[in-house]
PDB file of N, CA and C in Angstrom:
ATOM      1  N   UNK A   1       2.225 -15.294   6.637  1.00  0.00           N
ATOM      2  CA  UNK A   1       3.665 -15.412   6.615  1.00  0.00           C
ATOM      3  C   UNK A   1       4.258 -14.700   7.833  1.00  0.00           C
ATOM      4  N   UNK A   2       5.203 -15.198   8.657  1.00  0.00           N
ATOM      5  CA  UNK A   2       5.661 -14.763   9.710  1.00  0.00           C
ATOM      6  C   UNK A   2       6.783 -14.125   9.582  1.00  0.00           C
ATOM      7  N   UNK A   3       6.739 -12.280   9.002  1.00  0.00           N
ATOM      8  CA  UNK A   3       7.352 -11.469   8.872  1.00  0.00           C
ATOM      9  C   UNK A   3       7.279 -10.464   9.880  1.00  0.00           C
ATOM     10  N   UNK A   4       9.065 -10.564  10.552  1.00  0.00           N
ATOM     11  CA  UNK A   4       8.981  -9.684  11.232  1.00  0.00           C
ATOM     12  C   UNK A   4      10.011  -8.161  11.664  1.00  0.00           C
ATOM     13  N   UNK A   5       9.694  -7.236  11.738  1.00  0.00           N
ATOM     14  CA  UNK A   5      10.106  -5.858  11.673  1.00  0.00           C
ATOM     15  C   UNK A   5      11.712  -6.145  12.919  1.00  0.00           C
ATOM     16  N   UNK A   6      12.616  -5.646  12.576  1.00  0.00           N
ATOM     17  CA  UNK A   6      13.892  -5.343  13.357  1.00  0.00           C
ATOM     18  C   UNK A   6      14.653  -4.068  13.029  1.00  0.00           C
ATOM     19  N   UNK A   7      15.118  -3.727  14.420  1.00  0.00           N
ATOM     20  CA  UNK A   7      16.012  -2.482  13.853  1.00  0.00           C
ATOM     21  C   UNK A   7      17.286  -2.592  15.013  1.00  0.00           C
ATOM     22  N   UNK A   8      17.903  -2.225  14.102  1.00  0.00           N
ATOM     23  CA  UNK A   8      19.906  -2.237  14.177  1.00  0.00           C
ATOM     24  C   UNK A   8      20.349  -1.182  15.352  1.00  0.00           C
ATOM     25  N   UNK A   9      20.823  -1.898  16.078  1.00  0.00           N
ATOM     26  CA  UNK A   9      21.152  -0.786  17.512  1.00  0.00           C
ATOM     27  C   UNK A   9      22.360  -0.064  17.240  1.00  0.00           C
ATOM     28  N   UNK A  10      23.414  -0.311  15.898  1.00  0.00           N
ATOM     29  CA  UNK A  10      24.479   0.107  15.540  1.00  0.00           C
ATOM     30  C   UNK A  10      24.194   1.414  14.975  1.00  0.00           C
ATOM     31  N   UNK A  11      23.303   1.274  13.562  1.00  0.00           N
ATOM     32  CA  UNK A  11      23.034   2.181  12.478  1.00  0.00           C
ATOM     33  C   UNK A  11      21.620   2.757  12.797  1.00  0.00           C
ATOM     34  N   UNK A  12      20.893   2.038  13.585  1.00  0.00           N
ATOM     35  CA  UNK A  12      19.059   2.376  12.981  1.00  0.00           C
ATOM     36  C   UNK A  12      18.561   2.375  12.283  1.00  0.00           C
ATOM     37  N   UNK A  13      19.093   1.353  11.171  1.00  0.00           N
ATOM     38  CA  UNK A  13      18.088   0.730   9.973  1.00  0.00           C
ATOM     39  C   UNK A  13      17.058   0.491  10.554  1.00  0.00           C
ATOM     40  N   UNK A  14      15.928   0.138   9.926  1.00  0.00           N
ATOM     41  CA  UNK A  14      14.830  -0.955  10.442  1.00  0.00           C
ATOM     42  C   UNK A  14      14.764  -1.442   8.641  1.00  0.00           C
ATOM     43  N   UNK A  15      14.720  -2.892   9.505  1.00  0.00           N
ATOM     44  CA  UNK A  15      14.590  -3.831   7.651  1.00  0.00           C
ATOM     45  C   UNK A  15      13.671  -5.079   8.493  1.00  0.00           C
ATOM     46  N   UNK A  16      13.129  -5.696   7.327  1.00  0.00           N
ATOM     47  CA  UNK A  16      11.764  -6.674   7.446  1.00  0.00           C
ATOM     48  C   UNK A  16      12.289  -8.153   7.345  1.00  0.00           C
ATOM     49  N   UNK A  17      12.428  -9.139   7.956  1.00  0.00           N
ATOM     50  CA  UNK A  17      12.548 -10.395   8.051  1.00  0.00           C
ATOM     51  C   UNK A  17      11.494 -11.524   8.000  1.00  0.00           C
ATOM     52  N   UNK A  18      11.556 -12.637   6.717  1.00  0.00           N
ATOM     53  CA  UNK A  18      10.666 -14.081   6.838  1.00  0.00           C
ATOM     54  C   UNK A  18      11.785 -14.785   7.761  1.00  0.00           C
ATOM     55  N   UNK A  19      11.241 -15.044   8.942  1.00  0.00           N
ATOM     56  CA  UNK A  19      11.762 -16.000   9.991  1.00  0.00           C
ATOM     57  C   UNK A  19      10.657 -16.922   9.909  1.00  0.00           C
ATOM     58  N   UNK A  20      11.368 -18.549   9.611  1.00  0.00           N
ATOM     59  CA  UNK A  20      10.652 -19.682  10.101  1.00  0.00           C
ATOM     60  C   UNK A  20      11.152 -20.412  11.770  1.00  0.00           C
ATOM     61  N   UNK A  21       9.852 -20.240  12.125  1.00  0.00           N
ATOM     62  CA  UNK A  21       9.694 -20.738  13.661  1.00  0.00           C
ATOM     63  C   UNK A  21      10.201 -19.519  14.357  1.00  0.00           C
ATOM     64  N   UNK A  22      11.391 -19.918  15.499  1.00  0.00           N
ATOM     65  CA  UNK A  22      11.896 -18.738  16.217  1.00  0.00           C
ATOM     66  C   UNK A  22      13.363 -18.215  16.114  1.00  0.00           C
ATOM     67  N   UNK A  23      13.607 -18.727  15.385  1.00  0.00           N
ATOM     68  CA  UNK A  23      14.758 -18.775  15.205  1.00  0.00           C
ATOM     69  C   UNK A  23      15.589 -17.473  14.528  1.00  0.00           C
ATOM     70  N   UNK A  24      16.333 -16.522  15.611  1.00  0.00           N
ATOM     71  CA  UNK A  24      16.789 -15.032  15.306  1.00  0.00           C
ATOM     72  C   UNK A  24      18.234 -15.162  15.340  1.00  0.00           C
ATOM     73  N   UNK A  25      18.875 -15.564  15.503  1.00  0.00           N
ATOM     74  CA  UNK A  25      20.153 -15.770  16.290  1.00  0.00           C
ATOM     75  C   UNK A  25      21.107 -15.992  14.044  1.00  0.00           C
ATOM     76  N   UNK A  26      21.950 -15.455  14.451  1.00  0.00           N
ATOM     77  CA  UNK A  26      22.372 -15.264  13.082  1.00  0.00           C
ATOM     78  C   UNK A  26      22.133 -14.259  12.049  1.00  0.00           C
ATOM     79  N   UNK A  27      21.390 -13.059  12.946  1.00  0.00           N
ATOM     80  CA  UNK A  27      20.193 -12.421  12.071  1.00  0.00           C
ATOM     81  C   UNK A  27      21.298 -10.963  12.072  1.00  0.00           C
ATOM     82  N   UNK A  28      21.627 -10.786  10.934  1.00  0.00           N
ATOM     83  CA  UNK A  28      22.243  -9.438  10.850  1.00  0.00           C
ATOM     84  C   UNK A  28      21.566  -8.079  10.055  1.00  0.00           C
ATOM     85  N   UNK A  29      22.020  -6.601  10.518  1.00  0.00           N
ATOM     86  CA  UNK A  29      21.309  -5.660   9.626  1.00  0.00           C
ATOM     87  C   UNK A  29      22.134  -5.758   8.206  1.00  0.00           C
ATOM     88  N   UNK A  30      21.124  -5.162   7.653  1.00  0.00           N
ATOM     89  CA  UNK A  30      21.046  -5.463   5.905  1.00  0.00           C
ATOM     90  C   UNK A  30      22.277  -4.123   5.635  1.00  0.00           C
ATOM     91  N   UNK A  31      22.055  -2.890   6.649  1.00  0.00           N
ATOM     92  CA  UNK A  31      22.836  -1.781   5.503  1.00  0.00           C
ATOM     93  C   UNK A  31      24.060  -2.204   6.247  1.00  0.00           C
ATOM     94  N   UNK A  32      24.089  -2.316   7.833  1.00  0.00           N
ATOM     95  CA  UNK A  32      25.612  -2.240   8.081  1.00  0.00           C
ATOM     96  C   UNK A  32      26.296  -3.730   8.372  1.00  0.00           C
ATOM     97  N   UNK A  33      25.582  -4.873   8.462  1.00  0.00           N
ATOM     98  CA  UNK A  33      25.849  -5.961   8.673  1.00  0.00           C
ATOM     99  C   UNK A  33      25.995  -6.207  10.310  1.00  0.00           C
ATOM    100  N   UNK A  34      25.986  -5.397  11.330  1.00  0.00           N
ATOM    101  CA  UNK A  34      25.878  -5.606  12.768  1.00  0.00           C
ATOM    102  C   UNK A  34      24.620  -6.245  13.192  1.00  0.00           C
ATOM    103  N   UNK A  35      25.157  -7.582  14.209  1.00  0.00           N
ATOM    104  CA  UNK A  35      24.537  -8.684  14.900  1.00  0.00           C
ATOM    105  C   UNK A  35      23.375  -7.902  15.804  1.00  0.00           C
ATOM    106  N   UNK A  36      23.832  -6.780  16.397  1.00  0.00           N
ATOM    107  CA  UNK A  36      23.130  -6.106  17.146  1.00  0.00           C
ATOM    108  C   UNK A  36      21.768  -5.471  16.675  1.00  0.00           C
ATOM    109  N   UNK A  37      20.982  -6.507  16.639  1.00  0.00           N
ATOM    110  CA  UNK A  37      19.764  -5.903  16.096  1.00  0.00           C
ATOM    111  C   UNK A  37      18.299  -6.767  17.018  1.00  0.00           C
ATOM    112  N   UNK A  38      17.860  -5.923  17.064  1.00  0.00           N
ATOM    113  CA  UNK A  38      16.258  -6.225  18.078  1.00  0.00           C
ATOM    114  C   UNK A  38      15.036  -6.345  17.646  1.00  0.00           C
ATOM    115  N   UNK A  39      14.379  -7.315  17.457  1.00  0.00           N
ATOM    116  CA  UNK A  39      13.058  -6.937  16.826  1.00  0.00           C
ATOM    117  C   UNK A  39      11.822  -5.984  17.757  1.00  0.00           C
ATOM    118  N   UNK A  40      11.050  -5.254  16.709  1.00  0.00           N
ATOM    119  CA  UNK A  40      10.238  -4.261  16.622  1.00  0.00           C
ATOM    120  C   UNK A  40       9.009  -5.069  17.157  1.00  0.00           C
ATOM    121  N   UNK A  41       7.897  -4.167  17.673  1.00  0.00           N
ATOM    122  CA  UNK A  41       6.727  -4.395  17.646  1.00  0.00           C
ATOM    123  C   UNK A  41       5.982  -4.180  16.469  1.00  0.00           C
ATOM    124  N   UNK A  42       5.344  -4.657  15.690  1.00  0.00           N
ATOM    125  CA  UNK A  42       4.292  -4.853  13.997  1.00  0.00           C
ATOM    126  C   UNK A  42       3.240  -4.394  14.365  1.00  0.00           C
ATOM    127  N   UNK A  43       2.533  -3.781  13.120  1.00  0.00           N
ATOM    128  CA  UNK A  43       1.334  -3.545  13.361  1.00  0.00           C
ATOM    129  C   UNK A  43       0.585  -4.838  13.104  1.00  0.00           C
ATOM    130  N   UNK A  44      -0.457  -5.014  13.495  1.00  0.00           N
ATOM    131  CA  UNK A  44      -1.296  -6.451  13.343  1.00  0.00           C
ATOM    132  C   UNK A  44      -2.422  -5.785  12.273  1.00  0.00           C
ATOM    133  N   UNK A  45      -3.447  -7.064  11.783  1.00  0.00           N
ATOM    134  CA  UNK A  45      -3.739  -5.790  10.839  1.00  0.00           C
ATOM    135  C   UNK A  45      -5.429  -7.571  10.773  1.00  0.00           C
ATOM    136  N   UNK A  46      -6.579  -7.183  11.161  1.00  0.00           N
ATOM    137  CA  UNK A  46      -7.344  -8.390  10.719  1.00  0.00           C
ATOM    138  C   UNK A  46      -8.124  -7.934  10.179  1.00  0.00           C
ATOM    139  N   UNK A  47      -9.427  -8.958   9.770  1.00  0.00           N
ATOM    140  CA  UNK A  47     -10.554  -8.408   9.112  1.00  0.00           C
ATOM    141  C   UNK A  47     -11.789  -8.674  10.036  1.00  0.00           C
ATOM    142  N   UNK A  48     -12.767  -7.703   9.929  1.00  0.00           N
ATOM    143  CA  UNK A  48     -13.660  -7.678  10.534  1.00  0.00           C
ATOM    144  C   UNK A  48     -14.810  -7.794   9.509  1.00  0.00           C
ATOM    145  N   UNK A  49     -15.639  -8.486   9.220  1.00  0.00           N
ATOM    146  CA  UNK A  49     -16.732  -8.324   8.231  1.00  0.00           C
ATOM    147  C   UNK A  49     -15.954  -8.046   7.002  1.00  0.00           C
ATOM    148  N   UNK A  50     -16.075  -7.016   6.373  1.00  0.00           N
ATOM    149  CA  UNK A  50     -15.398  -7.029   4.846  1.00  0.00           C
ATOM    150  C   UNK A  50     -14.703  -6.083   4.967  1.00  0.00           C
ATOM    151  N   UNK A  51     -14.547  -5.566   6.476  1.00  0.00           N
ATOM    152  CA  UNK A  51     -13.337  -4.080   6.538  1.00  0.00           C
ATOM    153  C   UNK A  51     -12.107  -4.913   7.482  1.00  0.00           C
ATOM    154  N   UNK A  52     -11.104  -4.698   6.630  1.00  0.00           N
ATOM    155  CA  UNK A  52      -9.545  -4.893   7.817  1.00  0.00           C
ATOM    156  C   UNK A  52      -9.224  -3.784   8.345  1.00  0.00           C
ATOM    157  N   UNK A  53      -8.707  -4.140   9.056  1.00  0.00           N
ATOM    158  CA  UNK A  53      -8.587  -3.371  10.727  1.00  0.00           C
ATOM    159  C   UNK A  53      -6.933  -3.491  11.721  1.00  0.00           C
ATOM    160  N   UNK A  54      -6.866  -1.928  10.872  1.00  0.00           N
ATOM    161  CA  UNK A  54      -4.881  -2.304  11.783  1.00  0.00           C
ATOM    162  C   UNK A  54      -4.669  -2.016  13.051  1.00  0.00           C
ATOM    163  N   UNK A  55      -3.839  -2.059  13.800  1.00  0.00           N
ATOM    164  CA  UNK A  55      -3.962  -2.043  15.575  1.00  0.00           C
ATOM    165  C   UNK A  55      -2.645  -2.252  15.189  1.00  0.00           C
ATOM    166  N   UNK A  56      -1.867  -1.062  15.882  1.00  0.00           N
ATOM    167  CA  UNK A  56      -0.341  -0.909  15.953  1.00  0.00           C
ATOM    168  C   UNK A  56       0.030  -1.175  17.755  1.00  0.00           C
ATOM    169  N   UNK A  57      -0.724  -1.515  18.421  1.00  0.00           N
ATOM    170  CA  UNK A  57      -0.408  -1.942  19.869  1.00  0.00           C
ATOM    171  C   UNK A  57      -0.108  -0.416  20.685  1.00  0.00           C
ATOM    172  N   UNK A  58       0.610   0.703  20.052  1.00  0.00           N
ATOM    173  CA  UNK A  58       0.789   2.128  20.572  1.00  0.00           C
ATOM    174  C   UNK A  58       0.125   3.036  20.602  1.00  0.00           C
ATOM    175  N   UNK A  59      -0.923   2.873  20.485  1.00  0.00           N
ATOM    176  CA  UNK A  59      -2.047   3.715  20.575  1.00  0.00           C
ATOM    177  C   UNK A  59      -2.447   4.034  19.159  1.00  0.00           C
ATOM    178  N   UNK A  60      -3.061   5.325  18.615  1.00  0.00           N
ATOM    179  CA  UNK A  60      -3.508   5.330  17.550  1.00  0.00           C
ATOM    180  C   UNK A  60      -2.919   6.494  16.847  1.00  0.00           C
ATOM    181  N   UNK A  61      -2.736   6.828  15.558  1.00  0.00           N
ATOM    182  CA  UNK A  61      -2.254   7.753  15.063  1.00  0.00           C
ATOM    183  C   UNK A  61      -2.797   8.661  14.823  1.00  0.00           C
ATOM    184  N   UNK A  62      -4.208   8.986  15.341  1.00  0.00           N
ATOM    185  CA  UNK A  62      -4.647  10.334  15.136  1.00  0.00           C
ATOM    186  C   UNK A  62      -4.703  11.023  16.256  1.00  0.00           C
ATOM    187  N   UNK A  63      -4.227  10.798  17.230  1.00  0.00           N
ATOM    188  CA  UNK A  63      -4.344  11.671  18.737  1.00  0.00           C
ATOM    189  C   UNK A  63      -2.689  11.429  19.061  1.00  0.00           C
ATOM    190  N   UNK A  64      -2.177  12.869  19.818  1.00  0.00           N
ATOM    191  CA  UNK A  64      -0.757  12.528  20.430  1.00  0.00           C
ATOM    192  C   UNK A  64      -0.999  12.045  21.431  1.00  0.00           C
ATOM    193  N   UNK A  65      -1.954  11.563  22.266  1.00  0.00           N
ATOM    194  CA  UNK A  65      -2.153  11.186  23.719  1.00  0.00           C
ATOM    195  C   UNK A  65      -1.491   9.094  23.347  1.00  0.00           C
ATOM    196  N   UNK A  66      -1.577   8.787  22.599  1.00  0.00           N
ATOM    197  CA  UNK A  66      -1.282   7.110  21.939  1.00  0.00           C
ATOM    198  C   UNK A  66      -2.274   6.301  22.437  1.00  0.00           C
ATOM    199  N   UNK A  67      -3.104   6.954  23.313  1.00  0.00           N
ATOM    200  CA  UNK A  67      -4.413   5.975  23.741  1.00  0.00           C
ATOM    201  C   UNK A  67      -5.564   6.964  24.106  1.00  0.00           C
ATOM    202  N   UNK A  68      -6.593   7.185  22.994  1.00  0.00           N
ATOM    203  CA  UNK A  68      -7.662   7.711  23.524  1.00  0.00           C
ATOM    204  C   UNK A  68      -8.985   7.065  23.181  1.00  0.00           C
ATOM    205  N   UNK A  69     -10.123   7.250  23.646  1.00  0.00           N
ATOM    206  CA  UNK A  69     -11.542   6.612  23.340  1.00  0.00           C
ATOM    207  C   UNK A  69     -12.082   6.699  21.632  1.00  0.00           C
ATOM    208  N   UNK A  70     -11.865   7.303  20.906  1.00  0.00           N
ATOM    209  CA  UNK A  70     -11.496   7.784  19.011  1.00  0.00           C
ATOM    210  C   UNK A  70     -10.477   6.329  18.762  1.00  0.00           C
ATOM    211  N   UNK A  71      -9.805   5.515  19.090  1.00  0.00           N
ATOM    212  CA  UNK A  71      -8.985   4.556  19.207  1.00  0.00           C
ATOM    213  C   UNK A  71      -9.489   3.366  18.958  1.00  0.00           C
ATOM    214  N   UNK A  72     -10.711   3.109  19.666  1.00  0.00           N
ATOM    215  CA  UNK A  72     -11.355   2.167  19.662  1.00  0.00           C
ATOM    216  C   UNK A  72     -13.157   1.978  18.700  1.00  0.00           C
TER     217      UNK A  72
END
């Protein structure tokens, strides 16, 4: 399902959207109702053998460096 993360440049909500195809335009925040909202980068998340496997694109959450060799 093509759900995707946005957050409100007014308030700084972040709220979750089912968008079919590409279509953003009309897309308002949920707490304050302002147009001004941007979508987020998602974590991706697949399976490898019988373990899934998330990859947030920013490096990893156990090191403050956001990209180290423990990452991969």
């Amino acid at each position: 399902m093509p759900i995707f993360e946005f957050q409100c440049e007014e308030c700084g909500e972040i709220f979750e959207e089912l968008i079919l195809g590409s279509k953003f335009e009309g897309l308002k925040c949920k707490k304050c109702k302002s147009s001004k909202v941007h979508k987020l980068m998602s974590q991706v998340a697949y399976k490898s053998g019988e373990k899934f496997i998330a990859s947030s694109g920013s490096g990893c959450s156990s090191c403050s460096g956001g990209s180290c060799s423990s990452c991969r």
